[in-house]
Structure formats: C-alpha cells, structure tokens
N, C-alpha and C. Protein backbone atom coordinates (compact mmCIF):
# COMPACT_ATOMS: atom_id res chain seq x y z
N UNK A 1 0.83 -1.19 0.00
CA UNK A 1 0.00 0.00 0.00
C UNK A 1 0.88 1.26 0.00
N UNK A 2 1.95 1.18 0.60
CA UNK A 2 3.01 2.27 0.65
C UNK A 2 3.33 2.55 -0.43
N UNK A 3 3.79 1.35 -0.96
CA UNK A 3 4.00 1.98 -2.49
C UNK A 3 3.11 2.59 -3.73
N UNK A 4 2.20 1.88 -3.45
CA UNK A 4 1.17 2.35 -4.53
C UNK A 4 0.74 3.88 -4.22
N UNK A 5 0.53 4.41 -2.94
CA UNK A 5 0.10 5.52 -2.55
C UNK A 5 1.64 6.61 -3.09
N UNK A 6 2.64 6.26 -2.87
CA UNK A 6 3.92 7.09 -3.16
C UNK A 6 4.01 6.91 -5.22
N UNK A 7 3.31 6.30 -5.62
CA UNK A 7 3.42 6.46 -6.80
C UNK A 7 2.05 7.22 -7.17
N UNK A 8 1.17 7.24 -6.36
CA UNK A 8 0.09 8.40 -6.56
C UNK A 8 0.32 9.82 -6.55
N UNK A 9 0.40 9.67 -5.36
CA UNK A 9 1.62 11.07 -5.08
C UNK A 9 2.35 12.09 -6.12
N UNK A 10 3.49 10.95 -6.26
CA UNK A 10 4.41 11.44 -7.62
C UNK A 10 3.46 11.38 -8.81
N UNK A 11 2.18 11.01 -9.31
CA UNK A 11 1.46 11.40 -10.39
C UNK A 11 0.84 12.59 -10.15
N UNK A 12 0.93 12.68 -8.72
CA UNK A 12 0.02 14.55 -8.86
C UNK A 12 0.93 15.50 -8.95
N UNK A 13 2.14 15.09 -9.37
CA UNK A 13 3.21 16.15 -9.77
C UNK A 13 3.02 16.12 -11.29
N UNK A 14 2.21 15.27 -11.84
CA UNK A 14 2.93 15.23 -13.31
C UNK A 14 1.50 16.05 -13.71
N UNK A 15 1.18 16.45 -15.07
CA UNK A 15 0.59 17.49 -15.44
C UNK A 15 -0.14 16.15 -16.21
N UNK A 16 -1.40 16.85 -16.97
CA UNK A 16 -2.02 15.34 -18.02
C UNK A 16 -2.58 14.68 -17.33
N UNK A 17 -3.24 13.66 -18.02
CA UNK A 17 -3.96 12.69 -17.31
C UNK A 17 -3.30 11.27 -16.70
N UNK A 18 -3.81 11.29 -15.44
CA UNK A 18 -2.80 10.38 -14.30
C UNK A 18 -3.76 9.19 -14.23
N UNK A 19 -2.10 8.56 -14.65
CA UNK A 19 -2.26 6.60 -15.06
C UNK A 19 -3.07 6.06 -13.79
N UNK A 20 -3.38 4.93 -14.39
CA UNK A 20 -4.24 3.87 -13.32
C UNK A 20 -2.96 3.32 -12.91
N UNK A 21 -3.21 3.63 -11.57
CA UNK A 21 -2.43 2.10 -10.78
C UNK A 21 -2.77 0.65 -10.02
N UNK A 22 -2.32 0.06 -10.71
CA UNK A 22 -2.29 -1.16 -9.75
C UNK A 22 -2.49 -1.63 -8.52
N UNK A 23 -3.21 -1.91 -7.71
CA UNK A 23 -3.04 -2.45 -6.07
C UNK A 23 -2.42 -4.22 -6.54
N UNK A 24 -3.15 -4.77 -7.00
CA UNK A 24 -2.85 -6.16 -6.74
C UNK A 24 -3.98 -6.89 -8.02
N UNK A 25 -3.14 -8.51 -8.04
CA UNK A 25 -4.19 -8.41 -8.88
C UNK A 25 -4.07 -10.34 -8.57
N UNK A 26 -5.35 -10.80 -8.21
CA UNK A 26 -5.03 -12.72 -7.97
C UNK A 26 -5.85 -13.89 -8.80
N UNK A 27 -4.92 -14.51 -9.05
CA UNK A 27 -5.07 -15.75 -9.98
C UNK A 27 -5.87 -17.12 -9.84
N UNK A 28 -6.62 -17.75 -9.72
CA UNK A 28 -7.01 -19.03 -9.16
C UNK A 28 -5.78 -19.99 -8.55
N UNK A 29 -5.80 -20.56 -7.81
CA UNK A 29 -4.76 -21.35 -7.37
C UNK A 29 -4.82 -22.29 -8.00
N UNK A 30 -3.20 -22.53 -8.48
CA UNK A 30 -3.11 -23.70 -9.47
C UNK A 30 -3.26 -23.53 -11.03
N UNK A 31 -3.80 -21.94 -11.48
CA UNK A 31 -3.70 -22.03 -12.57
C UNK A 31 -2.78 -20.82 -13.27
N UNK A 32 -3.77 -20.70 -14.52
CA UNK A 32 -2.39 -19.81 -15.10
C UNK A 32 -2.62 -18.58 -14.59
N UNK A 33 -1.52 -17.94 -14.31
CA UNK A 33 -0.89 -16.73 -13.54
C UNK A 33 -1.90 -15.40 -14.22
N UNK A 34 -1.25 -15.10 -15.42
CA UNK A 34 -1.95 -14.54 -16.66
C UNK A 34 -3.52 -14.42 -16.33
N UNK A 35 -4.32 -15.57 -15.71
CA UNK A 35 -5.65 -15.62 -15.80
C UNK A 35 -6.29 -15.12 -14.75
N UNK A 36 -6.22 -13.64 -14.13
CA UNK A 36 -6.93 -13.02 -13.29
C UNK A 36 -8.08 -13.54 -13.03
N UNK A 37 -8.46 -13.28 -11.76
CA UNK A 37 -9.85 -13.61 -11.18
C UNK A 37 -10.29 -12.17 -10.49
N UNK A 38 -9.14 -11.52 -10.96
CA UNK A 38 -9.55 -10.16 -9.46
C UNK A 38 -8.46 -9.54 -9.76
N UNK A 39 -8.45 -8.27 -9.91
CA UNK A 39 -7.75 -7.11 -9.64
C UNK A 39 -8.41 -6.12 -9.74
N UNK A 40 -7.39 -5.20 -8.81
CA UNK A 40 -7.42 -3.97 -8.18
C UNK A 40 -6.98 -2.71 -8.27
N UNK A 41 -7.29 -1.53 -8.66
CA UNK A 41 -6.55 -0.23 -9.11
C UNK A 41 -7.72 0.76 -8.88
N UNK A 42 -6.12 1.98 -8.79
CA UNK A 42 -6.91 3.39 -8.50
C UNK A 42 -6.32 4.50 -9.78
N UNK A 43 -7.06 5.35 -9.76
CA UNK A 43 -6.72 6.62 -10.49
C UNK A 43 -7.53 7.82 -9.76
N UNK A 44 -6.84 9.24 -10.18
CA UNK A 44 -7.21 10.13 -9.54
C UNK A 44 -7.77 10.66 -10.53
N UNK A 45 -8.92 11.49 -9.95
CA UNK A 45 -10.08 11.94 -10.80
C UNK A 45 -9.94 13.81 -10.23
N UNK A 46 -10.25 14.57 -10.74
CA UNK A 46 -10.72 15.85 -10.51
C UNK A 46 -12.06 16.41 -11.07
N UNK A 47 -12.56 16.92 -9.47
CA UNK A 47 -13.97 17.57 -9.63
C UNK A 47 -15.07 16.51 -9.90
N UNK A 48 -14.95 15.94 -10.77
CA UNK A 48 -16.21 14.87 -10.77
C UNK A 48 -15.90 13.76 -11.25
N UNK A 49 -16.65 12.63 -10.71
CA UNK A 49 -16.25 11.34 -11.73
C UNK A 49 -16.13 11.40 -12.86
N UNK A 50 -15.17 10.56 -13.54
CA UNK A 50 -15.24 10.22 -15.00
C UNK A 50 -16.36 9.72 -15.85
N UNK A 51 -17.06 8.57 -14.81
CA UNK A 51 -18.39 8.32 -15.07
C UNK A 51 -19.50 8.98 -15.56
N UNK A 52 -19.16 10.27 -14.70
CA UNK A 52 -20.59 11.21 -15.34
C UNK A 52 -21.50 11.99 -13.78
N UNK A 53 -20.26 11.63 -13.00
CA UNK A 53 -21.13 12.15 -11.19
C UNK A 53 -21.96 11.33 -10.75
N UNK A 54 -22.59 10.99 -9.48
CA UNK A 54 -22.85 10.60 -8.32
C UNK A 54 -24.31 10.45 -8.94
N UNK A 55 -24.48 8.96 -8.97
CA UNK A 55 -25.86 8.68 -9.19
C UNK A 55 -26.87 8.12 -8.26
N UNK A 56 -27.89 8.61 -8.05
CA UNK A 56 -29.43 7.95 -7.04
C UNK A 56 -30.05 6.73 -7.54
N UNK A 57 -29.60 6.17 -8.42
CA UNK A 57 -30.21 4.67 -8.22
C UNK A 57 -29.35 3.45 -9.09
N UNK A 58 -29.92 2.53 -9.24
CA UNK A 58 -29.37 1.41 -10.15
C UNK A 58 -30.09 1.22 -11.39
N UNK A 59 -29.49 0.02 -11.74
CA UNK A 59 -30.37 0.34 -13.13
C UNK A 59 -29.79 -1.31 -13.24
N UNK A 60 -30.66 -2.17 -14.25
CA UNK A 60 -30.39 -3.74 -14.49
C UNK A 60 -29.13 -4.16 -14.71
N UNK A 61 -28.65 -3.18 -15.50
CA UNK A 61 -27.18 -3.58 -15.73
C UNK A 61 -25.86 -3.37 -14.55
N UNK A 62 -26.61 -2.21 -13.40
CA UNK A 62 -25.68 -1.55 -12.56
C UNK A 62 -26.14 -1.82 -10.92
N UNK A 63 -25.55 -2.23 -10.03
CA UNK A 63 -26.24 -2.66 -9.07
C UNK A 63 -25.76 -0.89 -7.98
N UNK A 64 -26.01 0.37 -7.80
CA UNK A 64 -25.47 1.33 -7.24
C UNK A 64 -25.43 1.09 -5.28
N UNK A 65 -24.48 1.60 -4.64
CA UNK A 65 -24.77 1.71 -3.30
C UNK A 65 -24.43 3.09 -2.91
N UNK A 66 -25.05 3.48 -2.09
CA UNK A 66 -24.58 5.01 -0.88
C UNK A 66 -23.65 4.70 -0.51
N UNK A 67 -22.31 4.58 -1.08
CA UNK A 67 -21.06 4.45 -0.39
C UNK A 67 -20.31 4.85 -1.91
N UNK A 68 -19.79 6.06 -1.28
CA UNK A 68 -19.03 6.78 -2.05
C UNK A 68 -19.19 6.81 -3.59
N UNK A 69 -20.04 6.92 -4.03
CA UNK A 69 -20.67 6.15 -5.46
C UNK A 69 -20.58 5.37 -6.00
N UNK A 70 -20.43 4.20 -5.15
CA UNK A 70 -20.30 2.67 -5.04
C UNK A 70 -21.07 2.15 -6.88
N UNK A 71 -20.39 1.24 -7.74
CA UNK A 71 -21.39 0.85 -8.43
C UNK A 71 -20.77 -0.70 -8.85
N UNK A 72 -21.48 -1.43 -9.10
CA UNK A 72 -21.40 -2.82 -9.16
C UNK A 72 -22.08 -3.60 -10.63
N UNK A 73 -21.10 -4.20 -11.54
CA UNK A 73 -21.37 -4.83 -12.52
C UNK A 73 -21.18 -5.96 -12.35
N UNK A 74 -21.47 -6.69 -13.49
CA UNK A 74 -21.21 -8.38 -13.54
C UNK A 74 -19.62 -8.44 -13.60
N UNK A 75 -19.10 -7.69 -14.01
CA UNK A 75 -17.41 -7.87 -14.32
C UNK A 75 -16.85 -7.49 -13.34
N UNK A 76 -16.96 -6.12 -12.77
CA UNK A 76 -16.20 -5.44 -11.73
C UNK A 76 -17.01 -4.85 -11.03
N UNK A 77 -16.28 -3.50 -10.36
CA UNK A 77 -16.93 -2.58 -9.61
C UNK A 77 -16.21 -1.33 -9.41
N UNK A 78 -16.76 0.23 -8.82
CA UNK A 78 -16.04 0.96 -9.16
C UNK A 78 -16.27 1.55 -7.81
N UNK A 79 -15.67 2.66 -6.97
CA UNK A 79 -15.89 3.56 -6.34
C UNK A 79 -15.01 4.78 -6.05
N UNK A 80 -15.79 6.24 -5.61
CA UNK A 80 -15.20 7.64 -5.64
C UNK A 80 -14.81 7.63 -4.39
N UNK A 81 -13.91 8.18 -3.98
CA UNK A 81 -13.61 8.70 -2.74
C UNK A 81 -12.86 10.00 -2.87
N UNK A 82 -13.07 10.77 -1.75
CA UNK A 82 -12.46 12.18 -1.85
C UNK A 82 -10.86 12.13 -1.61
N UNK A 83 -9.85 13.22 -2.14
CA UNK A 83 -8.41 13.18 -1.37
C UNK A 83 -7.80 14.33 -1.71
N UNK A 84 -8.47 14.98 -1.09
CA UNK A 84 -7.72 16.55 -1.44
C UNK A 84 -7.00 17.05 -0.44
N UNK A 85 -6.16 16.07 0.34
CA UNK A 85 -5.03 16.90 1.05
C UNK A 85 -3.81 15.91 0.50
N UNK A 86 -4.16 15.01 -0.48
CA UNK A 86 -2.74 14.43 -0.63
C UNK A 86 -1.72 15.04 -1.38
N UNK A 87 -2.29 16.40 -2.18
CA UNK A 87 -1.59 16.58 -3.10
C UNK A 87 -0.33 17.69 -2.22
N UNK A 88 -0.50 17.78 -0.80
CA UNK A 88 0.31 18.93 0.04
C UNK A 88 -0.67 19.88 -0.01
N UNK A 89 -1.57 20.29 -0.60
CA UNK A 89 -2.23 21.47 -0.43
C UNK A 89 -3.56 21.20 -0.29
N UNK A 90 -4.46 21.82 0.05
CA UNK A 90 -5.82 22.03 -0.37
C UNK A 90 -6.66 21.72 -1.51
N UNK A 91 -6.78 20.66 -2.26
CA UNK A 91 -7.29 20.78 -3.49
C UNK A 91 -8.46 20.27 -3.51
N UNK A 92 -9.47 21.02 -3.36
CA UNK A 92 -10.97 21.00 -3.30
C UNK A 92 -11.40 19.54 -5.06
N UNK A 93 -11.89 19.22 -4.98
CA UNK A 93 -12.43 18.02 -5.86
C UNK A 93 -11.40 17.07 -6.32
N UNK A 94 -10.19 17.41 -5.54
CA UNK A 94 -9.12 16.06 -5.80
C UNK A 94 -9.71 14.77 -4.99
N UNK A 95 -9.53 13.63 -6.16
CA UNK A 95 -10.07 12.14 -5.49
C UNK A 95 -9.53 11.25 -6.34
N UNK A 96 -10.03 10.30 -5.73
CA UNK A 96 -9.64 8.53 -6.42
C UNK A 96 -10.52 7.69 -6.83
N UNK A 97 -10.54 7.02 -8.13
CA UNK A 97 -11.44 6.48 -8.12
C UNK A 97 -11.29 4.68 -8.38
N UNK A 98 -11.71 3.76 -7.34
CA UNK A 98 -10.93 2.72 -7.49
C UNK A 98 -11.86 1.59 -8.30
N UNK A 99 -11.45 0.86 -8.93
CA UNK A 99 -11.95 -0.30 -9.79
C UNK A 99 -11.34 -1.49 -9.61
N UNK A 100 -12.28 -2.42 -9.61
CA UNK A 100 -12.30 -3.86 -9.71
C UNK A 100 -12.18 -4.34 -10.93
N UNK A 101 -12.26 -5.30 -11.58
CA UNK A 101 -12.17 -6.45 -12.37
C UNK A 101 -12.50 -7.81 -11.76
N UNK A 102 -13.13 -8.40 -12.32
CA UNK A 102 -13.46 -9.51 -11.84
C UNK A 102 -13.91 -10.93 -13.07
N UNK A 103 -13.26 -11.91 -12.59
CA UNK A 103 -13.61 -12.57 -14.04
C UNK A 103 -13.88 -14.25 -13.30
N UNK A 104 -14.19 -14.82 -14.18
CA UNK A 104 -14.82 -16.46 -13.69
C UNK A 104 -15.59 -16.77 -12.50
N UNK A 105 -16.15 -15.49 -11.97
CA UNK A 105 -17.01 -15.89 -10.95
C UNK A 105 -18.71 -16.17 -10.99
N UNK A 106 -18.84 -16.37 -12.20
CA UNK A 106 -20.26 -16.56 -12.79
C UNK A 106 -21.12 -17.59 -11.50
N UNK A 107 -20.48 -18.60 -11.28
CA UNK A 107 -21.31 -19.20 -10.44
C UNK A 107 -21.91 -18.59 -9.38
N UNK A 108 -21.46 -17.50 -9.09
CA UNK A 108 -21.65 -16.92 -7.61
C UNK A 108 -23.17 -16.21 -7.78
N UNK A 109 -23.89 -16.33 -6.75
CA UNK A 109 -25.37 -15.34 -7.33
C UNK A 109 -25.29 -13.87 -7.70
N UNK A 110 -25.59 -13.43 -8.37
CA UNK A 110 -25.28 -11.53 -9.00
C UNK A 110 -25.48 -10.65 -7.93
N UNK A 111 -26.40 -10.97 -6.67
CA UNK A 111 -26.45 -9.86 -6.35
C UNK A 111 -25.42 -9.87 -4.80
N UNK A 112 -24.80 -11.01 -4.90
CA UNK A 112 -23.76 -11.40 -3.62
C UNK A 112 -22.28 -10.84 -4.37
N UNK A 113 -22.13 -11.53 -5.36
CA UNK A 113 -21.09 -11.09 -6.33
C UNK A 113 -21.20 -9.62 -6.21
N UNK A 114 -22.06 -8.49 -6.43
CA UNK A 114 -22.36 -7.31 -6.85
C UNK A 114 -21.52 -6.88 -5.32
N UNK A 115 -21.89 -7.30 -4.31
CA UNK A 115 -21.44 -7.03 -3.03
C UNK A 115 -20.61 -6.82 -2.57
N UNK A 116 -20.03 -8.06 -2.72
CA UNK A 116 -18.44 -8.48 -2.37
C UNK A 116 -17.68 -7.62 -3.20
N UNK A 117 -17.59 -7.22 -4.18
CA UNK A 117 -16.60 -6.63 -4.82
C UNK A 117 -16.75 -4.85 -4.44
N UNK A 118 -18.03 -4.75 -4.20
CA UNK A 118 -17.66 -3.28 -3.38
C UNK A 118 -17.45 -3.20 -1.95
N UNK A 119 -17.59 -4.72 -1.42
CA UNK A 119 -16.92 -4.52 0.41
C UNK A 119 -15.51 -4.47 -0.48
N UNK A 120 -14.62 -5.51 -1.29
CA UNK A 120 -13.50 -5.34 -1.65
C UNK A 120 -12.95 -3.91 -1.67
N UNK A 121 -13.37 -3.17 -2.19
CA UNK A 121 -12.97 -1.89 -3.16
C UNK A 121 -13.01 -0.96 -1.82
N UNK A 122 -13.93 -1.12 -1.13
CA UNK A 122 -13.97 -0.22 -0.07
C UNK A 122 -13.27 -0.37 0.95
N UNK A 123 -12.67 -1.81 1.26
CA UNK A 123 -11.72 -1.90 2.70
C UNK A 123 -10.06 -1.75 1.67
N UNK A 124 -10.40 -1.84 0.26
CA UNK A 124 -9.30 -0.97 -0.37
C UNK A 124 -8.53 0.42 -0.25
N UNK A 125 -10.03 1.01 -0.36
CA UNK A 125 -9.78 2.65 -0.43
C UNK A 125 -9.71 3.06 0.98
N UNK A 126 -10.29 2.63 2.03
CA UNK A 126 -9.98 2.64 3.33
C UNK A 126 -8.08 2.59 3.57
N UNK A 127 -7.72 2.00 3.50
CA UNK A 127 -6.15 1.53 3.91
C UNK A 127 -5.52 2.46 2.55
N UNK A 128 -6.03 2.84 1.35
CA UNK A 128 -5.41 3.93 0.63
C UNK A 128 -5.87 5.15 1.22
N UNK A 129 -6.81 5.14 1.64
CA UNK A 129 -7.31 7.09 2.22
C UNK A 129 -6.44 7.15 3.05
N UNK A 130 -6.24 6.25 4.34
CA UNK A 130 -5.26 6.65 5.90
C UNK A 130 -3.52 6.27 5.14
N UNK A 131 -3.30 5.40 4.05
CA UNK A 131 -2.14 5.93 3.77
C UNK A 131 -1.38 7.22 3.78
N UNK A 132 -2.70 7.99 2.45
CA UNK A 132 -2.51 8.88 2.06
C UNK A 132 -2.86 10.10 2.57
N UNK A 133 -3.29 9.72 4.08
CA UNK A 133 -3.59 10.82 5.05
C UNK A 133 -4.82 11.54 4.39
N UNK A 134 -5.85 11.37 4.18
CA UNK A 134 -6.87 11.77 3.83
C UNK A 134 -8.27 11.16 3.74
N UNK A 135 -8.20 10.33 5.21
CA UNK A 135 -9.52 9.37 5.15
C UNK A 135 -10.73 10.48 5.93
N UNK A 136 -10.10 11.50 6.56
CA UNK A 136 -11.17 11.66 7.24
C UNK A 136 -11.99 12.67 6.07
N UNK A 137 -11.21 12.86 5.47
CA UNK A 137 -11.87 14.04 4.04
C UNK A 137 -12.81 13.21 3.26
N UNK A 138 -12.36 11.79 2.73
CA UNK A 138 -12.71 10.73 1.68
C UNK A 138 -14.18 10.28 2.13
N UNK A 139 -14.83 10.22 2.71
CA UNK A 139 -16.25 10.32 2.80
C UNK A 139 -16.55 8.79 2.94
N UNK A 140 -15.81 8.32 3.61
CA UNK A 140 -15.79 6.90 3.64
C UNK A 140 -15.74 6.14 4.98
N UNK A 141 -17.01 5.18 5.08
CA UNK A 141 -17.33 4.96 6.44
C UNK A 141 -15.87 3.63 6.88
N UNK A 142 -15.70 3.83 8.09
CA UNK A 142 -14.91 3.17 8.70
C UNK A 142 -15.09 1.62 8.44
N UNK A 143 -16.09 0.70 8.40
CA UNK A 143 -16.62 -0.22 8.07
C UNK A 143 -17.78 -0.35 7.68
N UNK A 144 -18.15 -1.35 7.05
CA UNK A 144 -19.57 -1.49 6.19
C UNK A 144 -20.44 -2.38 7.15
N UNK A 145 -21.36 -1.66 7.39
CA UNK A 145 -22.39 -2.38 7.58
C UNK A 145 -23.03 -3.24 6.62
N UNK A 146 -24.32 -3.57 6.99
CA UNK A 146 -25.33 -3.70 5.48
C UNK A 146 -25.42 -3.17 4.74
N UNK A 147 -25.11 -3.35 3.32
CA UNK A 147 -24.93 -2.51 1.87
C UNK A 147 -26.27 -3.07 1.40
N UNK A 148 -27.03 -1.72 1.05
CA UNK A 148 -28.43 -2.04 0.44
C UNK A 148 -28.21 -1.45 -0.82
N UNK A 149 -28.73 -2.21 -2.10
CA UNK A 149 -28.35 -1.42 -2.84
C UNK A 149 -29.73 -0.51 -3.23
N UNK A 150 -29.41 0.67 -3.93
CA UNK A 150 -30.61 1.95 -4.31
C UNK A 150 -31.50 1.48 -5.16
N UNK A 151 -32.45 1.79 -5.13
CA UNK A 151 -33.75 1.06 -5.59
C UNK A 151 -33.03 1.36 -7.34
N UNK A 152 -34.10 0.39 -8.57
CA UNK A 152 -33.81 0.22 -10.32
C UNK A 152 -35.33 1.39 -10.03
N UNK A 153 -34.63 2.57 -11.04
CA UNK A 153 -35.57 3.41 -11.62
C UNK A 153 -35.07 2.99 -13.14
C-alpha cells in the first residue's frame, strides 16, 4: 500500500492525465498466472467522476450503493472517494477512483457477487485514504455495515 500511494503522489506532480495504478491483482490457485480472477486499481479523478457524477439509483445492468458512489457490474466494480489533502495542499475536488475487475465468478449469485466486490474496493480505499492521510476528508465509512443497494428506476 506504501507503495502504490507514493506512486500516486508522484502522479500529482505530473501534469495530463494520471495513469491507473495497480493495487494487486489474484489468480485461481493452481492455474495460469496470466488468468486473473480479481484485480485492483486506482486513479485520480478531478472535480467529478469520470463516469458522469454521483448517481441515485441502479439500473439492471448496474447494481449502485450510498457508499461513495459505489457501483457494481457483472465484471467489476467501481468507487469515488475524496483526497484533497494528498496533493500537500488544499485541493478541493481532488479524489480517487478505485476499480475492480473480476472474471470467472459466474457461479456466484449476482447480487452477492455485486457485493463483495464493493466490500473489496472499499476496505481498499480505506487503507489507501489513511495511507494517504486523507480518510477523514474521503467520505468513507470506517466499516460497512449492510450494503443495500438503491432502488432500479
């Protein structure tokens, strides 16, 4: 985590649009390496998601939660969190936005799957916010309770 946060860091020095990084990324045991089941990465966003901003519900294809604009697909999952003191200064709409990947877990039921990958993402960005000294800004609850997700309009 140290590292990944110190290579965040050094991207808010660079000007342009700042690369996705890596957290981790794991394989089925026993098979090929190459064949992700799961990985993990962040990028920093300014002012608003890339997505399109902070949405009030789900939709068939998108499972949404009240947690940091939590959103949940069959493949992955995504979420915003705030971090506007990492850059050394004050920077009002500086944040992160972290993503999942997820692959061969079809068997699992969709809306447990939908779950798990945003408790993932979130006890992620948790241990990246207090890295990066900016959890109490990041709008992000200490632990998850029950994740309900927002009603399909």
């Amino acid at each position: 985590m140290t590292e990944l946060a110190a290579s965040l860091v050094t991207d808010l020095k660079k000007s342009g649009r700042k690369p996705e990084r890596m957290l981790c990324s794991v394989s089925p045991q026993g098979g090929n390496p190459s064949a992700q089941a799961l990985w993990i990465s962040f990028q920093w966003y300014k002012d608003t998601p890339p997505i399109g901003g902070k949405r009030t519900h789900s939709t068939y294809n998108t499972t949404r939660f009240a947690i940091g604009d939590a959103a949940s697909y069959d493949d992955g999952a995504s979420l915003f969190f705030s971090c506007p003191s990492a850059s050394g200064q004050d920077s009002q709409g500086l944040g992160l936005i972290a993503t999942a990947g997820t692959t061969g877990l079809d068997a699992e039921p969709r809306a447990q799957k939908r779950e798990a990958q945003v408790r993932i993402l979130h006890s992620a960005s948790v241990a990246l916010a207090k890295e990066l000294g900016c959890f109490k800004q990041s709008g992000l609850p200490e632990t998850l309770g029950e994740l309900t997700p927002l009603p399909v309009k």
